[in-house]
Protein backbone atom coordinates (compact mmCIF):
# COMPACT_ATOMS: atom_id res chain seq x y z
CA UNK A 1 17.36 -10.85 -34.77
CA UNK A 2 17.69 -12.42 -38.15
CA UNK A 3 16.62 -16.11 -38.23
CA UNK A 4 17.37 -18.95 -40.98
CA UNK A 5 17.27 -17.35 -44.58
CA UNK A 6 17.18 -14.03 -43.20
CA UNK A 7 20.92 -14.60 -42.79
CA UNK A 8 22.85 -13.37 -46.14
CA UNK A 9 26.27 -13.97 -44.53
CA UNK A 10 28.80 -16.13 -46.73
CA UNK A 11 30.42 -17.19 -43.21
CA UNK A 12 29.34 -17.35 -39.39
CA UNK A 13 30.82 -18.72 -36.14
CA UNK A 14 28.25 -21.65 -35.35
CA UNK A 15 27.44 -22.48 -31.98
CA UNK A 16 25.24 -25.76 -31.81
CA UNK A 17 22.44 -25.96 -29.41
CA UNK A 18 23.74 -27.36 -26.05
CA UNK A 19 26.56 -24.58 -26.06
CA UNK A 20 29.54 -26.13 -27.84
CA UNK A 21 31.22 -24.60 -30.13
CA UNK A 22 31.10 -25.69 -33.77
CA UNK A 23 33.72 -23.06 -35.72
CA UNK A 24 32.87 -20.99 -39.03
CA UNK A 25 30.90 -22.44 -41.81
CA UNK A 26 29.12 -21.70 -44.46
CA UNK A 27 25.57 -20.31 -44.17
CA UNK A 28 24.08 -22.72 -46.07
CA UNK A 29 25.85 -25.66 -44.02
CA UNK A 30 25.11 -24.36 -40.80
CA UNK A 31 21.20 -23.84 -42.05
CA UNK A 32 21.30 -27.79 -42.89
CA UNK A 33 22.58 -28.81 -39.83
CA UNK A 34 19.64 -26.62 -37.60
CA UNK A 35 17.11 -27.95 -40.07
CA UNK A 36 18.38 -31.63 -39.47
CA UNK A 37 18.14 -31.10 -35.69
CA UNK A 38 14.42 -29.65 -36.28
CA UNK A 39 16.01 -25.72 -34.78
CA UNK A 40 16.45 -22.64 -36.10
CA UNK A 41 19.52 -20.90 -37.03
CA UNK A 42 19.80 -17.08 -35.45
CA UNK A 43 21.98 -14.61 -35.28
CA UNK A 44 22.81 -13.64 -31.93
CA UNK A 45 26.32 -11.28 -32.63
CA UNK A 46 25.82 -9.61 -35.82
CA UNK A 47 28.78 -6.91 -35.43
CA UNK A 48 31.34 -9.60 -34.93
CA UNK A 49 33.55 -10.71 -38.15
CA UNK A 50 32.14 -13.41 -38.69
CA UNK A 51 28.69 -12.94 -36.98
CA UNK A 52 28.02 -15.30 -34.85
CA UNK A 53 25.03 -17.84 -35.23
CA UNK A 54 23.47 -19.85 -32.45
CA UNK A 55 21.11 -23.00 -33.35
CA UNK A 56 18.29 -22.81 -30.95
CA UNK A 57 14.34 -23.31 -31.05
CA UNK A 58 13.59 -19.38 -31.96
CA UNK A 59 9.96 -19.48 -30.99
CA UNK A 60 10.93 -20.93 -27.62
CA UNK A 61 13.87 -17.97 -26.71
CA UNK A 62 11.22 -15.48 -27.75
CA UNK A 63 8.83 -17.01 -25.40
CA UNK A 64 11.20 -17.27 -22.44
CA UNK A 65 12.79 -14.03 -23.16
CA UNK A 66 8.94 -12.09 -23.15
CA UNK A 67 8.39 -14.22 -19.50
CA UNK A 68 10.99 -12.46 -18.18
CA UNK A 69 10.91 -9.24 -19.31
CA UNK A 70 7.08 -10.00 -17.95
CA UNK A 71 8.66 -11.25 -14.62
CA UNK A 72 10.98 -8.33 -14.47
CA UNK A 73 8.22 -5.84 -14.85
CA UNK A 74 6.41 -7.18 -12.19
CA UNK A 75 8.88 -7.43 -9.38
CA UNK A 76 9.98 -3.67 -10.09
CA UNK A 77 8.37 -0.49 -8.15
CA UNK A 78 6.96 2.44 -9.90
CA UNK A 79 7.23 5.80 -7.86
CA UNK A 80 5.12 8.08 -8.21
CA UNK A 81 4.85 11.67 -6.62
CA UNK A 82 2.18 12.35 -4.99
CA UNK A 83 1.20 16.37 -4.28
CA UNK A 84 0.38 18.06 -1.13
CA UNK A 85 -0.81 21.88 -1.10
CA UNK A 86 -0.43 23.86 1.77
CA UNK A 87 -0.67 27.07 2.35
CA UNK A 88 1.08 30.07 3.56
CA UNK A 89 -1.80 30.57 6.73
CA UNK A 90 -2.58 27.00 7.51
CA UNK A 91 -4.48 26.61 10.17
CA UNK A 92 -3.14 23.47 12.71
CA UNK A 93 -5.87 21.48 12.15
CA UNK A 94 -5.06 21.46 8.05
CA UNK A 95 -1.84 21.21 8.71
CA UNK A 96 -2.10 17.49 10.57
CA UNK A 97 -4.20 16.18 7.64
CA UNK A 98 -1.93 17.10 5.32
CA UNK A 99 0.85 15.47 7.29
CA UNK A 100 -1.19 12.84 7.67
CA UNK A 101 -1.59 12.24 3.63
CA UNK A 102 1.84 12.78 2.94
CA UNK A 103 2.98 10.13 6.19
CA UNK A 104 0.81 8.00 4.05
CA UNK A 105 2.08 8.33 0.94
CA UNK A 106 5.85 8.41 1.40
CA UNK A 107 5.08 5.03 3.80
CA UNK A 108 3.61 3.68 0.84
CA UNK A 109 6.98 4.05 -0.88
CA UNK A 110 5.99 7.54 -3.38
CA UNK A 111 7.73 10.70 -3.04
CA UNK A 112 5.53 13.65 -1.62
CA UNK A 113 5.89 17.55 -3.61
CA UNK A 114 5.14 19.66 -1.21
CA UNK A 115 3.77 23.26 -2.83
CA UNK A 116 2.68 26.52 -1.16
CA UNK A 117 0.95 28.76 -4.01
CA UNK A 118 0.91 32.69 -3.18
CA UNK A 119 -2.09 34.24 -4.60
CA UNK A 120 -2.26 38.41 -4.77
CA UNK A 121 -0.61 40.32 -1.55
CA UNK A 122 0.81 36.52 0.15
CA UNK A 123 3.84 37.19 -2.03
CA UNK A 124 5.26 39.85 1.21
CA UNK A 125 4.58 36.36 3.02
CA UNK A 126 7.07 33.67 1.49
CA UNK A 127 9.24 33.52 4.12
CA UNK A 128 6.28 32.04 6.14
CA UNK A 129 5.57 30.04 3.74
CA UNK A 130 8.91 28.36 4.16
CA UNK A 131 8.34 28.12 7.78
CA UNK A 132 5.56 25.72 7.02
CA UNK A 133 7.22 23.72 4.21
CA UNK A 134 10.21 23.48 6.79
CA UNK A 135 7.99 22.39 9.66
CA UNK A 136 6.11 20.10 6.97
CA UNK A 137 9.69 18.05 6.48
CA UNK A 138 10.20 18.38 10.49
CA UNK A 139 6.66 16.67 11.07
CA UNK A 140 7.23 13.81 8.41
CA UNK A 141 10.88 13.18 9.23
CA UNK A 142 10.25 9.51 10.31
CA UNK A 143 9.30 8.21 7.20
CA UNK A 144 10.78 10.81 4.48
CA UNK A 145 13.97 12.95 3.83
CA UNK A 146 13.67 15.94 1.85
CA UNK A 147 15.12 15.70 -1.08
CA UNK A 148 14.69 19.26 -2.80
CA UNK A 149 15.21 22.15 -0.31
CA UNK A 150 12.16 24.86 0.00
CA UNK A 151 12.18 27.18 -3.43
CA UNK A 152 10.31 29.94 -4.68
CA UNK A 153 9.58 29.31 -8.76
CA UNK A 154 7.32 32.41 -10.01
CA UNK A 155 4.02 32.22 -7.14
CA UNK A 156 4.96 28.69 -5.66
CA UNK A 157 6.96 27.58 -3.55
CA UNK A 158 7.82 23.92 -3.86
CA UNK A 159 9.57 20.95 -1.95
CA UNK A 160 10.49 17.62 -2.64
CA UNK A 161 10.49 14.59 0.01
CA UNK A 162 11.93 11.39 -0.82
CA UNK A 163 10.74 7.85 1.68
CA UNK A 164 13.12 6.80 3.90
CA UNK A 165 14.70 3.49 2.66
CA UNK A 166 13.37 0.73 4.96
CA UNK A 167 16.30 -1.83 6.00
């Protein structure tokens, strides 16, 4: 934003502080009249013919504007994903602590990447391995959805769960 002398426009649509209106002046009038009132003069519209200026107190906006971008960061949810490896010969046992980290995480509000990784001969074994992403979904289906279906990339096989929206 360009702020008093910064502006090399001959003309600009003022607005004055509390809102109103003021019409198209010169840039050197409209800088008098925000130095009179102890403001500055910035341009808010620069694309429009004329650009339009607003007379405000600059270091104030910039304040108020960083609180709440601050305020807006702060309220919003990162989500993160959070892995999960199984394998393709879990035992049960395993299998209901992993369930038990991934109920965790997805209740937590982070999606959950489920990955089986086939080392050597396991390859003959993938469709077993999507048994037990499949029954890994089944198990966690009160808090998560899947998102991304059971699929083999290269020696892993992967799948994405997404939390359940609370209402």
């Amino acid at each position: 934003m360009l702020v008093n002398e910064d502006i090399r426009d001959k003309e600009i649509r003022l607005i004055d502080a509390d809102g109103s209106m003021l019409g198209v002046l010169a840039t050197a009038e409209a800088q008098k009249l925000a130095y009179s009132k102890n403001l500055d003069l910035v341009k808010i519209v620069p694309n429009a013919v004329p650009p339009v200026c607003k007379i405000i107190d600059y270091g104030k906006s910039v304040f108020e504007q960083s609180k709440k971008q601050k305020e807006a960061k702060k309220n919003q949810k990162v989500v993160s994903l959070k892995e999960v490896r199984l394998s393709a010969t879990i035992e049960e046992h395993d299998f209901k602590f992993k369930v038990k980290n991934a109920y965790k995480f997805l209740h937590d509000g982070d999606k959950v990447k489920a990955s089986i990784r086939f080392k050597g001969r396991e390859m003959r074994y993938t469709v077993s391995g999507q048994e037990v992403l499949l029954n890994f979904a089944e198990a966690v289906k009160e808090v998560g959805i899947v998102e991304k279906q059971p699929r083999l990339e290269g020696r892993s096989m992967t799948m994405i769960l997404n939390p359940k929206k609370v209402l």
